[in-house]
N, C-alpha and C. Protein backbone atom coordinates (compact mmCIF):
# COMPACT_ATOMS: atom_id res chain seq x y z
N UNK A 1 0.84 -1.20 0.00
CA UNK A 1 0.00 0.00 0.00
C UNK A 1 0.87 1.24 0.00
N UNK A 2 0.19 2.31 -0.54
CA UNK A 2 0.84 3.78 -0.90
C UNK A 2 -0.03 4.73 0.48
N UNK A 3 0.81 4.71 1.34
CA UNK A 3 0.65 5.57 2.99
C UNK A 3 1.03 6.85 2.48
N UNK A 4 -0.22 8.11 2.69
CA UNK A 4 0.48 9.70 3.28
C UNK A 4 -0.08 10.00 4.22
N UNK A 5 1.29 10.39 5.14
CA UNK A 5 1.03 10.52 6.63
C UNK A 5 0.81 12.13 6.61
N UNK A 6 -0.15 12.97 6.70
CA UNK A 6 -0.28 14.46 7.14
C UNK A 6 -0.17 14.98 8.57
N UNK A 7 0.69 15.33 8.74
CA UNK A 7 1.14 16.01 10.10
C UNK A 7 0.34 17.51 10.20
N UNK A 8 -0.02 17.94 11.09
CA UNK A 8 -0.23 19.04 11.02
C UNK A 8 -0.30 19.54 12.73
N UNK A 9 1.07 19.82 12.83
CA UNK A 9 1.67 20.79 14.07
C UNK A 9 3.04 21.00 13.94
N UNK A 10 3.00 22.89 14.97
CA UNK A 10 3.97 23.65 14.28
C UNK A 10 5.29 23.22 14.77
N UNK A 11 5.73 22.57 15.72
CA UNK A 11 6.96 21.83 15.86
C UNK A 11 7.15 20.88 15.76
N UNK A 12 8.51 21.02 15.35
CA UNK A 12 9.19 19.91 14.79
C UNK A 12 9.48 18.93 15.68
N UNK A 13 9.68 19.66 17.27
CA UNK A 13 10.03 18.53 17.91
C UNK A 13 8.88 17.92 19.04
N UNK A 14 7.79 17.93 18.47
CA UNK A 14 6.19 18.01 19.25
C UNK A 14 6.47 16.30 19.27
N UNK A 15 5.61 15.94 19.76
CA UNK A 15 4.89 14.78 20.27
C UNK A 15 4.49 14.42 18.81
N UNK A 16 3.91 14.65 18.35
CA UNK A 16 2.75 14.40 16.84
C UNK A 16 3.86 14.49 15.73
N UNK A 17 5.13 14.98 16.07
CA UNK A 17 5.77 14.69 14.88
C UNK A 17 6.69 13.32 15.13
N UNK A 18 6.91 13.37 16.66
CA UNK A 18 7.32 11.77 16.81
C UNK A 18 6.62 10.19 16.34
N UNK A 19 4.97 11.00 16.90
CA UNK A 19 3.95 9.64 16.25
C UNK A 19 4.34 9.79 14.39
N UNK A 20 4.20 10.79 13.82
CA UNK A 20 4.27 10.66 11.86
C UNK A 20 5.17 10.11 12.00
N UNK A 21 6.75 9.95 12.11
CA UNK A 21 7.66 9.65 12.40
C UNK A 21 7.83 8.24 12.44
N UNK A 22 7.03 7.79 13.79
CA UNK A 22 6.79 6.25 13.59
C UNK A 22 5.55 5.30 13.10
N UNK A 23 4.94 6.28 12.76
CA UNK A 23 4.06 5.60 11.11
C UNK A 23 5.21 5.43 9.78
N UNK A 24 5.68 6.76 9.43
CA UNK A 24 6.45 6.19 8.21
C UNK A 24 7.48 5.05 8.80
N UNK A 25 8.06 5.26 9.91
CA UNK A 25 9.10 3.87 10.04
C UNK A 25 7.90 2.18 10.10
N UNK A 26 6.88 2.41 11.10
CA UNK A 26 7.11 1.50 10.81
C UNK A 26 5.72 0.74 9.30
N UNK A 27 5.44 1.33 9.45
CA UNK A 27 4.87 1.27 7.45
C UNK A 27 6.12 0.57 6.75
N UNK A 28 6.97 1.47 6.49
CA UNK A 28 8.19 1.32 5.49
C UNK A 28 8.64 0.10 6.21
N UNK A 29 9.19 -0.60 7.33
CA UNK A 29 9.56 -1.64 8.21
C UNK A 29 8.54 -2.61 7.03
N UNK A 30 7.20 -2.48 7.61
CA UNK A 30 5.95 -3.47 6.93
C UNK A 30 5.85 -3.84 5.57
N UNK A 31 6.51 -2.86 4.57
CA UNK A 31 7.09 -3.17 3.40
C UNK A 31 6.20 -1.99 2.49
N UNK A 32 5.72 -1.40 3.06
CA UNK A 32 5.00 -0.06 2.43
C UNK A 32 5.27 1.02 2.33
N UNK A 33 4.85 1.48 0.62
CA UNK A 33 5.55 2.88 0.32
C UNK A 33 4.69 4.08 1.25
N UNK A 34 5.39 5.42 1.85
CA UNK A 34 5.30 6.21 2.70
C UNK A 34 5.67 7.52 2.09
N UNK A 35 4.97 8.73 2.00
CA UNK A 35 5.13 10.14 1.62
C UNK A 35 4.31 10.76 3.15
N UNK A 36 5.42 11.79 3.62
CA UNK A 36 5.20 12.31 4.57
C UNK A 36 4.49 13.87 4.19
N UNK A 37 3.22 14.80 4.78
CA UNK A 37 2.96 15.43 3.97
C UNK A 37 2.78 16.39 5.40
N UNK A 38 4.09 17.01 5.83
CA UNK A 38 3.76 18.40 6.77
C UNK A 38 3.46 19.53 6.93
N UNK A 39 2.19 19.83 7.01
CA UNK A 39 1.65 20.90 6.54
C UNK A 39 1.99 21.98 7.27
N UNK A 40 2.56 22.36 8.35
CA UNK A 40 3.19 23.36 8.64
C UNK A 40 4.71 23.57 7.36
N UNK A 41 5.56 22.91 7.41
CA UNK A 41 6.86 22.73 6.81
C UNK A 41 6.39 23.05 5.24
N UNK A 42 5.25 22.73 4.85
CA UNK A 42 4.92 23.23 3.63
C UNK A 42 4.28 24.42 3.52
N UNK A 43 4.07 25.02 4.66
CA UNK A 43 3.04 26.43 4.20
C UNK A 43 2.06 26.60 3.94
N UNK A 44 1.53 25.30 4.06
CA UNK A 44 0.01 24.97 2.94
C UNK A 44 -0.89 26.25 3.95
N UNK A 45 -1.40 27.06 2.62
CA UNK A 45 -2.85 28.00 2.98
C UNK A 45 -3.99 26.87 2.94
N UNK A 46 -4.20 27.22 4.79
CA UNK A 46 -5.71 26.70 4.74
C UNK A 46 -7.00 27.93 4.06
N UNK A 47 -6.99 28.64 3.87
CA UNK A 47 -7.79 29.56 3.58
C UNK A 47 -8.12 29.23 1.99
N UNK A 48 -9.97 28.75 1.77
CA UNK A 48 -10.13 28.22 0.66
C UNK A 48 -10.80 29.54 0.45
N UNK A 49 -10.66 29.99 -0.78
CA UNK A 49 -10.82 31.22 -2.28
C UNK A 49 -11.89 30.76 -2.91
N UNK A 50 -12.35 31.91 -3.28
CA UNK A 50 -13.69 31.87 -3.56
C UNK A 50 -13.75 31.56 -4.62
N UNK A 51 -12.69 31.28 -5.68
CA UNK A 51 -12.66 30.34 -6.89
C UNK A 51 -12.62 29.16 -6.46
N UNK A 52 -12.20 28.62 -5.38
CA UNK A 52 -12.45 27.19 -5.30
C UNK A 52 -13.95 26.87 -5.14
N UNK A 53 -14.71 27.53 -4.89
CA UNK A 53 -16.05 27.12 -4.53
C UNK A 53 -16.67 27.04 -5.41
N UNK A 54 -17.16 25.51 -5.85
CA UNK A 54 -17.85 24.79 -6.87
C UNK A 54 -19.37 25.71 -6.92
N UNK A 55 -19.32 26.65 -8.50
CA UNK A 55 -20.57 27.54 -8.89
C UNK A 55 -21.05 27.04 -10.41
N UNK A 56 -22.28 27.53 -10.88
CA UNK A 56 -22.63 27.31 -11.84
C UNK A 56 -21.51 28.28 -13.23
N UNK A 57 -20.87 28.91 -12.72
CA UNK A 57 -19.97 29.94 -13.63
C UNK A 57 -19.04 28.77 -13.53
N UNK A 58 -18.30 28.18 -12.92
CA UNK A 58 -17.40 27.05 -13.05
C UNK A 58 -16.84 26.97 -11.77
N UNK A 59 -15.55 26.29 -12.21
CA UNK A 59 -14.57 25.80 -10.51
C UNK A 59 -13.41 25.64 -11.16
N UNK A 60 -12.30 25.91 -10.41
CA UNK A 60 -10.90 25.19 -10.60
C UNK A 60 -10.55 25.04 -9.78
N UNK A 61 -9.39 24.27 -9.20
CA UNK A 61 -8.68 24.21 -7.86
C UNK A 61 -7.57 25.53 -7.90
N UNK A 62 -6.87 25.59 -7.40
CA UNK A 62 -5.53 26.20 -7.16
C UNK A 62 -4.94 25.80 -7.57
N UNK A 63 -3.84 26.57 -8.01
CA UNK A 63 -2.45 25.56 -8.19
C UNK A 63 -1.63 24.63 -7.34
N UNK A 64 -1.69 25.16 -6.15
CA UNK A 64 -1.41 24.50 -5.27
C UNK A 64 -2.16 23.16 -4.64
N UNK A 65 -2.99 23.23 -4.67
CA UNK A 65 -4.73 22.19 -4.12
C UNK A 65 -4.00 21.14 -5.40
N UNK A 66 -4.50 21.32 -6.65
CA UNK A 66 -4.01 20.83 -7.94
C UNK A 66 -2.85 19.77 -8.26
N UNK A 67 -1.41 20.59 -7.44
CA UNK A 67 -0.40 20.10 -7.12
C UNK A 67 -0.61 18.83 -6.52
N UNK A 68 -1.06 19.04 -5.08
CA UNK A 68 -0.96 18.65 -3.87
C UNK A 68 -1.99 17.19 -4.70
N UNK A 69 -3.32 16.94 -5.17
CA UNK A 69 -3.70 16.17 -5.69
C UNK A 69 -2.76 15.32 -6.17
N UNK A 70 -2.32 15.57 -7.62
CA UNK A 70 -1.29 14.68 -8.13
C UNK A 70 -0.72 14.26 -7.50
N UNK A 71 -0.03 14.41 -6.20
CA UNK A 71 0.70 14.02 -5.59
C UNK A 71 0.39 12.88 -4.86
N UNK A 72 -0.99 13.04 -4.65
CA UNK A 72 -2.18 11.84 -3.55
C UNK A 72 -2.85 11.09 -4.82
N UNK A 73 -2.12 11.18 -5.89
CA UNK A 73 -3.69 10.64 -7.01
C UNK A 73 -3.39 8.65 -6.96
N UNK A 74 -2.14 8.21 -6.20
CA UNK A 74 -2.23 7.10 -6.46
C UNK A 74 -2.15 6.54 -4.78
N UNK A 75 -2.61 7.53 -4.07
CA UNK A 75 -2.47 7.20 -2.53
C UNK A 75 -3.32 5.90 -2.23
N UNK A 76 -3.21 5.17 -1.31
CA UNK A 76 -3.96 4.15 -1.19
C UNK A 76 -4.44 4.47 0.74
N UNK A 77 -4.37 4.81 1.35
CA UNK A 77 -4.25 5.22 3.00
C UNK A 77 -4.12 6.77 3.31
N UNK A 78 -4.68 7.59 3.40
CA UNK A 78 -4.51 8.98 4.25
C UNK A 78 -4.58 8.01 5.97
N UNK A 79 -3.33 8.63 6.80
CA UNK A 79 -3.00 8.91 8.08
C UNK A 79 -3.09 10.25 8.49
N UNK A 80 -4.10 10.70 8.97
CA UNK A 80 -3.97 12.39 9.74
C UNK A 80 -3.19 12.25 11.38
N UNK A 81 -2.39 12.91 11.31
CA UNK A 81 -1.99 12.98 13.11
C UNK A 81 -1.14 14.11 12.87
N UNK A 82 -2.49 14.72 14.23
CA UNK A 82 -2.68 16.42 14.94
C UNK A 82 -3.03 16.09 16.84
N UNK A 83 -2.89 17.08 17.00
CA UNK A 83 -3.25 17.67 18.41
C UNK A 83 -4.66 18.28 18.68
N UNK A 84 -5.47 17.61 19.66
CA UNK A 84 -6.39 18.25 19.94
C UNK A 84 -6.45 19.57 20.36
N UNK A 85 -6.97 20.72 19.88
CA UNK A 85 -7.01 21.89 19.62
C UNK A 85 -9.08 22.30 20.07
N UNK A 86 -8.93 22.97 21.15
CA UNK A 86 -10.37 22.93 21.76
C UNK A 86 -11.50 22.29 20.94
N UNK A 87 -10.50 20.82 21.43
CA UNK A 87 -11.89 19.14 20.99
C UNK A 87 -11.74 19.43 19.61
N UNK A 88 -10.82 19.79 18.85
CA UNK A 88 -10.74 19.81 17.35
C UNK A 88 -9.60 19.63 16.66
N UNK A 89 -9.33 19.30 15.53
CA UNK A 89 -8.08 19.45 14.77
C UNK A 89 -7.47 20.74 14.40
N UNK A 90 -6.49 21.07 14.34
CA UNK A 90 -5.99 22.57 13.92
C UNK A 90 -7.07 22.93 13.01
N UNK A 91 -6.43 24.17 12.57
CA UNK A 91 -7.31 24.96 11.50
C UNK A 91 -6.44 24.55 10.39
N UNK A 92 -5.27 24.53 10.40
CA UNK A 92 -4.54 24.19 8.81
C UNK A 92 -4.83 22.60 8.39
N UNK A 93 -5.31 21.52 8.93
CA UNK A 93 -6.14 20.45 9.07
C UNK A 93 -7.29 20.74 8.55
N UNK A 94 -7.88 21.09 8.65
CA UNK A 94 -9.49 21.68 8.49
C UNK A 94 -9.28 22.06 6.96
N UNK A 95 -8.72 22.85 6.71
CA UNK A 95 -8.37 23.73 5.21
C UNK A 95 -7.65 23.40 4.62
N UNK A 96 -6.95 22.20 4.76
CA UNK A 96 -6.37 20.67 3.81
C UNK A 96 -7.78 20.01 3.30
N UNK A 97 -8.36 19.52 4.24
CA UNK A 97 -9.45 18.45 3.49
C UNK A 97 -10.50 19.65 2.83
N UNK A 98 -10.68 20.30 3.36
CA UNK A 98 -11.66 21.75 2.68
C UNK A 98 -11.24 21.75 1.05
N UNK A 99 -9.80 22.06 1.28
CA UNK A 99 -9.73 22.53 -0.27
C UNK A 99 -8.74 21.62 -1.01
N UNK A 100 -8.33 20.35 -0.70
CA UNK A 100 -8.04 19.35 -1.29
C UNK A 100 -8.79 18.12 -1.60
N UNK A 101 -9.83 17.83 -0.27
CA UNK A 101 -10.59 16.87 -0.39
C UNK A 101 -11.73 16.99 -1.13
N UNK A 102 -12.00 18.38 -1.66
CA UNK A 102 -13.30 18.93 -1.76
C UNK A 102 -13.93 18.28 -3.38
N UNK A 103 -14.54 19.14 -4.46
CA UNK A 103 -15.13 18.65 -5.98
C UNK A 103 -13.56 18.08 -6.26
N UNK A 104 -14.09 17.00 -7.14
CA UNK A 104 -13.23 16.77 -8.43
C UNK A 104 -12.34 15.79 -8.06
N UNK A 105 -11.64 15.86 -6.55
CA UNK A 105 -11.02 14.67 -5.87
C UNK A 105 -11.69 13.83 -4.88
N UNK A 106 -12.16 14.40 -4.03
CA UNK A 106 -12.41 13.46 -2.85
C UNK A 106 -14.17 12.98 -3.16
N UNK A 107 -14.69 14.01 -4.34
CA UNK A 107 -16.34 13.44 -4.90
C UNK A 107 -16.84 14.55 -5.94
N UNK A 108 -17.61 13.93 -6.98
CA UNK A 108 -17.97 14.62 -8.18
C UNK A 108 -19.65 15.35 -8.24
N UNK A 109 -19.90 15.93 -8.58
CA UNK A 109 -21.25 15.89 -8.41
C UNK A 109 -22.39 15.22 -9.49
N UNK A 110 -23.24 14.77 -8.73
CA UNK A 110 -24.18 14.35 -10.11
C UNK A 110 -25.81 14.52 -9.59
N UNK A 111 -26.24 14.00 -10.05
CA UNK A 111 -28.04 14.82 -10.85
C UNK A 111 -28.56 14.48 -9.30
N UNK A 112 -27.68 13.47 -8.10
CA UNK A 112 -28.54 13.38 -6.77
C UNK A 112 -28.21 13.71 -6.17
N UNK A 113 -26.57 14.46 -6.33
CA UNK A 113 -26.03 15.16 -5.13
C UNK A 113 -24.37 15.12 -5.46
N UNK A 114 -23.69 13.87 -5.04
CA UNK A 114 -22.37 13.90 -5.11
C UNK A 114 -22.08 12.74 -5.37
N UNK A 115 -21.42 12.17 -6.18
CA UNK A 115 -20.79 10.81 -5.46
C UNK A 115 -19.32 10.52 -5.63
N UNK A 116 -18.68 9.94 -4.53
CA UNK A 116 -17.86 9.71 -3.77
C UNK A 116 -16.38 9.07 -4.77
N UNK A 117 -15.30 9.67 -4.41
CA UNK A 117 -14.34 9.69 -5.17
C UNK A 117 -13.24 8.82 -5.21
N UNK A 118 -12.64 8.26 -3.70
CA UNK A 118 -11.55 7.90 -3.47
C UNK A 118 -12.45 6.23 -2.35
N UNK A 119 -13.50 5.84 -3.26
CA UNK A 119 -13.21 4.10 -2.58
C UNK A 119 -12.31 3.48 -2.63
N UNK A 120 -12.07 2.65 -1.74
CA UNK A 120 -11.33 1.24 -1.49
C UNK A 120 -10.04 2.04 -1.25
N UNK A 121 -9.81 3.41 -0.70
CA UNK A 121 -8.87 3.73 0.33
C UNK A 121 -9.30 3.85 1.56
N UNK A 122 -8.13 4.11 2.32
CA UNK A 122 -8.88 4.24 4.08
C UNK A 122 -8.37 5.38 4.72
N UNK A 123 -8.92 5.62 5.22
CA UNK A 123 -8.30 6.56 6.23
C UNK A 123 -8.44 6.45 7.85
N UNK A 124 -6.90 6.78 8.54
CA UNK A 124 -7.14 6.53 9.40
C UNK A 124 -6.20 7.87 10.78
N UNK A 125 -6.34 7.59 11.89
CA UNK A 125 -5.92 9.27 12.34
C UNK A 125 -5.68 8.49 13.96
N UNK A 126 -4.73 9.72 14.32
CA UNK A 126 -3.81 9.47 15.70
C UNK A 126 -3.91 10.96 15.82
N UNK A 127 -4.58 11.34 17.53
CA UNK A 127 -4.34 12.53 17.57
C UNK A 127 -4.28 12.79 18.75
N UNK A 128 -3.40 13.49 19.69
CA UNK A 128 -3.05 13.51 21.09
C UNK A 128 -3.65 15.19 21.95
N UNK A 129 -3.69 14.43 23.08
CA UNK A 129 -3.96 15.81 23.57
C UNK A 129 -3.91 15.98 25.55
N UNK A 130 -4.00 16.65 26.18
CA UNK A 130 -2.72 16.89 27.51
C UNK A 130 -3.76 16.37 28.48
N UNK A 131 -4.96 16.59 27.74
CA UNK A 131 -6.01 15.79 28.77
C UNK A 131 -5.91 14.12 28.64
N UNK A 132 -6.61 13.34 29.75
CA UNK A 132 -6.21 12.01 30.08
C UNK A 132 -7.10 11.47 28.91
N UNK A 133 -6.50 10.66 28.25
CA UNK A 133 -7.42 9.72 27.37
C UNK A 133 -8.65 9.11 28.05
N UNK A 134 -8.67 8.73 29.29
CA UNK A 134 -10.49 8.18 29.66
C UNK A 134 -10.82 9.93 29.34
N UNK A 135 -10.90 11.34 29.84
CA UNK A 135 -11.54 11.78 29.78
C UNK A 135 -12.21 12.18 28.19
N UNK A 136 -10.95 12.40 27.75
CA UNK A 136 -11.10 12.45 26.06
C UNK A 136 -12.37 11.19 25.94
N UNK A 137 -12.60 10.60 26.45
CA UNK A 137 -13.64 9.07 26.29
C UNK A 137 -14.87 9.59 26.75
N UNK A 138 -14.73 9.51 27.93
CA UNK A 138 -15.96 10.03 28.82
C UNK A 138 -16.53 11.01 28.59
N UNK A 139 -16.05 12.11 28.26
CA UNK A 139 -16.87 13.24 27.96
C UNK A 139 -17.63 13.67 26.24
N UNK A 140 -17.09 12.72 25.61
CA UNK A 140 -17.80 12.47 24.75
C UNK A 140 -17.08 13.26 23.76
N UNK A 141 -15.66 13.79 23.37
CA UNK A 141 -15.17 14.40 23.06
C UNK A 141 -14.35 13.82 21.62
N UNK A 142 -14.02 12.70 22.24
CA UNK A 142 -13.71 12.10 21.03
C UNK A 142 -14.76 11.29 20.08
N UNK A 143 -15.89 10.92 20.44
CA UNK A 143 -16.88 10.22 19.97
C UNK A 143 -17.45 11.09 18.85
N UNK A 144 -17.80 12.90 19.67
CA UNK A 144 -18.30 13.84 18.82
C UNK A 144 -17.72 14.50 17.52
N UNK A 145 -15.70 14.41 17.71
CA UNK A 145 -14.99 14.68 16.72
C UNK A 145 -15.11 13.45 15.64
N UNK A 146 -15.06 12.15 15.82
CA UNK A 146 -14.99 11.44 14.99
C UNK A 146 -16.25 11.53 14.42
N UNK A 147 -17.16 11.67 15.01
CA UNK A 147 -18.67 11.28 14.13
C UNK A 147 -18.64 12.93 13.00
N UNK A 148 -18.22 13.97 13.33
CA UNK A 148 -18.17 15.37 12.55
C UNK A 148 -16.94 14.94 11.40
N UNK A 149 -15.90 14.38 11.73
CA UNK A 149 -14.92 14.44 11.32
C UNK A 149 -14.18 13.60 10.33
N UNK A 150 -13.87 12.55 11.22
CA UNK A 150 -13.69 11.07 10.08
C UNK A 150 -14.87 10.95 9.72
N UNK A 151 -15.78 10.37 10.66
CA UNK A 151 -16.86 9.52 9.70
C UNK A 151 -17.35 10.46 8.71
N UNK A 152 -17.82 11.73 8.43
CA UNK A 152 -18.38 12.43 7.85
C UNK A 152 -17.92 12.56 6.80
N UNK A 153 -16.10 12.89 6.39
CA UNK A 153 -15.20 12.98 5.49
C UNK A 153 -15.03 11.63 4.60
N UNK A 154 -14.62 10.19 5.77
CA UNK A 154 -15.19 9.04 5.00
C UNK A 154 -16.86 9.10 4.04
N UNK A 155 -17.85 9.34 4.99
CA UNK A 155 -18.98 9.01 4.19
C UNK A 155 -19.35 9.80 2.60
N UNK A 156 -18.46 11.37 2.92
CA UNK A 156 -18.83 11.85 1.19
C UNK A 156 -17.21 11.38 0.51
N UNK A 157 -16.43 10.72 0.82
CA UNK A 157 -15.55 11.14 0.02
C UNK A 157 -15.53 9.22 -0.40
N UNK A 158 -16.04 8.28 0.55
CA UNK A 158 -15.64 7.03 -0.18
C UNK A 158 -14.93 6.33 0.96
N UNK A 159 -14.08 7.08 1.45
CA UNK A 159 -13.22 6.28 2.48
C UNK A 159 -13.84 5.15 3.41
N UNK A 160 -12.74 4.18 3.30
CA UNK A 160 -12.75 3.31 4.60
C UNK A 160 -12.50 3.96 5.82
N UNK A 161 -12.78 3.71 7.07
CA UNK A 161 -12.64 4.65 8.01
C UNK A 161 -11.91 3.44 8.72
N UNK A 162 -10.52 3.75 8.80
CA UNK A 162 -9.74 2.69 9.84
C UNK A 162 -9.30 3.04 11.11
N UNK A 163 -10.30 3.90 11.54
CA UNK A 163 -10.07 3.97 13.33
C UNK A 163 -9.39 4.98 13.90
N UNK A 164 -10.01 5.71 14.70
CA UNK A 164 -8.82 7.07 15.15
C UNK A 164 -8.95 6.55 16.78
N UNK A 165 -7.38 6.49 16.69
CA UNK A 165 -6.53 6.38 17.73
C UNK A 165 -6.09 7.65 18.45
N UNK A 166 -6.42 8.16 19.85
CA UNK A 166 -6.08 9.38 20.76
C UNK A 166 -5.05 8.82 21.86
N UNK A 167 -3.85 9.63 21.87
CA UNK A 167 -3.11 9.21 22.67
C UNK A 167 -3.13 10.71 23.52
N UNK A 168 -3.67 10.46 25.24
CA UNK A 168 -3.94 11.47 25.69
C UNK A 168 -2.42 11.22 27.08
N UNK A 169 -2.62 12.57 27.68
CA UNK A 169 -1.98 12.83 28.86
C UNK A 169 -0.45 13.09 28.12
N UNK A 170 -0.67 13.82 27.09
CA UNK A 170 0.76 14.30 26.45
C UNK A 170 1.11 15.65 26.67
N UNK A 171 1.67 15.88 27.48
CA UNK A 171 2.07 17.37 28.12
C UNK A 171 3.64 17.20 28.20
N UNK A 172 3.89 18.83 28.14
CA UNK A 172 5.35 18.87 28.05
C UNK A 172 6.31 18.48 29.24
N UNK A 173 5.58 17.33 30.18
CA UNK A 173 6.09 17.01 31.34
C UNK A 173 6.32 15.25 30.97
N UNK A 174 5.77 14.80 30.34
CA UNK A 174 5.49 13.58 29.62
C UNK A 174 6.49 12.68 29.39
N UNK A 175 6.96 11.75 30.36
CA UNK A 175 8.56 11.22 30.76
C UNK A 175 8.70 10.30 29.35
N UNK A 176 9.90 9.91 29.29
CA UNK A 176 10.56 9.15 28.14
C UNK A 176 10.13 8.23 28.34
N UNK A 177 9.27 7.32 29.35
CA UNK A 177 8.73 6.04 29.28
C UNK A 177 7.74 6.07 28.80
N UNK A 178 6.76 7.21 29.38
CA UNK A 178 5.49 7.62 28.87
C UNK A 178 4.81 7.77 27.47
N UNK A 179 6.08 8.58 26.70
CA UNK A 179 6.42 8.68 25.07
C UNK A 179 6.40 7.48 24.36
N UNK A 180 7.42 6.59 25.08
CA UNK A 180 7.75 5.39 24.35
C UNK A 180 6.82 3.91 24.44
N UNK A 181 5.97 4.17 25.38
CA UNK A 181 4.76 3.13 25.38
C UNK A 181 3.97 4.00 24.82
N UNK A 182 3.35 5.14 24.18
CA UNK A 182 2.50 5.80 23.57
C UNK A 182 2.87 5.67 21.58
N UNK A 183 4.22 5.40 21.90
CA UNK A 183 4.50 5.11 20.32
C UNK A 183 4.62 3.90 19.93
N UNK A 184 4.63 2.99 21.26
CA UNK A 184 4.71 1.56 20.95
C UNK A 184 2.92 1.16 20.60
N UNK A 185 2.28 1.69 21.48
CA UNK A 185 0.59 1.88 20.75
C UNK A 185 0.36 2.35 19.41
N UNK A 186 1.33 2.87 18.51
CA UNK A 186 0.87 3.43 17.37
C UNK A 186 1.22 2.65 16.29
N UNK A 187 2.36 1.80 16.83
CA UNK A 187 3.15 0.61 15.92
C UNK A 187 2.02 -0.73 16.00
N UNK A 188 1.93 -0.71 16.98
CA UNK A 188 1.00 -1.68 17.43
C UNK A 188 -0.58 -1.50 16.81
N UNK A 189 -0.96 -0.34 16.79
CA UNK A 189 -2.40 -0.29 15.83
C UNK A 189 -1.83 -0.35 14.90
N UNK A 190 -0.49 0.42 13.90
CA UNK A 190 -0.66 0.40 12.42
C UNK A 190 -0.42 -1.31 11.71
N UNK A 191 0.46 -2.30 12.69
CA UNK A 191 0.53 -3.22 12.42
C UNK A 191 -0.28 -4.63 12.57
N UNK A 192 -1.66 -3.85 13.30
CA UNK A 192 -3.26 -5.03 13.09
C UNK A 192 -3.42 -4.32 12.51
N UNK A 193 -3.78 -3.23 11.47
CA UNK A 193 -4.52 -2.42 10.47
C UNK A 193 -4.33 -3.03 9.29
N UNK A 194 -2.38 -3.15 9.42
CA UNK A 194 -1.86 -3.05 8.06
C UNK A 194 -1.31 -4.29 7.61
N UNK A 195 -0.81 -5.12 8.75
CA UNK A 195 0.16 -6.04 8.45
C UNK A 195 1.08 -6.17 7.37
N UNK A 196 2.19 -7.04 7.57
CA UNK A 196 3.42 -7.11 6.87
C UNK A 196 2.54 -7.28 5.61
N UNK A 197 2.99 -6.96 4.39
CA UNK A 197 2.96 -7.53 3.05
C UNK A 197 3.64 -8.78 2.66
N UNK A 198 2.41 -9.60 1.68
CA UNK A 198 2.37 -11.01 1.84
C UNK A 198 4.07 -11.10 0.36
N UNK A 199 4.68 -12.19 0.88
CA UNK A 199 5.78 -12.50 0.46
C UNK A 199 5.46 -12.73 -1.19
N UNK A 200 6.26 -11.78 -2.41
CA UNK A 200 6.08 -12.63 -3.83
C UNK A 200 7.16 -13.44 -4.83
């Protein structure tokens, strides 16, 4: 399988760039090709233009949106991993799938509405945050992002929805043991998701 892992937080040396980090290792370990896609490090404008917005006068993407397509046109897996940001994904997250996922790639329109662009890929997401993972549970916080978020993005765009994983109680106090059983959880989901590739 063809993995792009989208990062989207502004340091380099964050928590969330350690988890992308050990998706592409261990993907690539599993025998799968890996493009890392950091949307801070790239600059990407979340701010979608009012030419992108599919009208009866027409649509185009950006050049950039455009780009960024080709680049995903033979992807087989989107991985999102971000930081919870008040019970949400960043805003430069948000204005990736806005104006990349949006007409023409992620679903076309037709005479009943839309239909759906990118089946028989999956998508799947790791996203941390300083509060304790039961509460992230309990309060219904993560239940409410995934049902707005993945599932919603899966249901118009086609996607398989392979599970979002929250790794909570990540604060900048967060000991080296703490880190390293939190990344051993991420190896550990991507490798029941993904498993090794079968020998040819």
């Amino acid at each position: 399988m063809r993995h792009a892992i989208v990062l989207a937080h502004p340091k380099r040396t964050s928590f969330c760039a350690s988890v992308a980090r050990t998706c592409a290792r261990t993907l690539r370990e599993l025998g799968h090709g890996v493009t890392v896609r950091d949307l801070y490090r790239m600059n990407f404008d979340p701010c979608l233009q009012a030419g992108e917005i599919p009208a009866v006068a027409g649509y185009a993407a950006a050049d950039d949106v455009a780009a960024e397509r080709r680049r995903l046109a033979k992807i087989d897996s989107f991985i999102f991993v971000y930081p919870f940001w008040f019970n949400a994904p960043p805003a430069i997250l948000k204005g990736y799938v806005d104006r990349v996922f949006s007409m023409n790639f992620g679903y076309r329109p037709s005479a009943g509405g839309t239909v759906p662009l990118l089946e028989g890929r999956t998508l799947a997401t790791f996203s941390t945050s300083g509060a304790p993972e039961a509460w992230v549970k309990d309060t219904g916080a993560l239940h409410h992002l995934t049902a707005v978020f993945d599932l919603h993005l899966a249901a118009v765009t086609g996607l398989t929805f392979a599970g979002h994983t929250h790794l909570g109680g990540v604060l900048s106090s967060l000991s080296q043991a703490g880190a390293e059983e939190r990344l051993l959880q991420v190896q550990a989901t991507l490798k029941a998701r993904f498993g090794p590739l079968p020998a040819t």
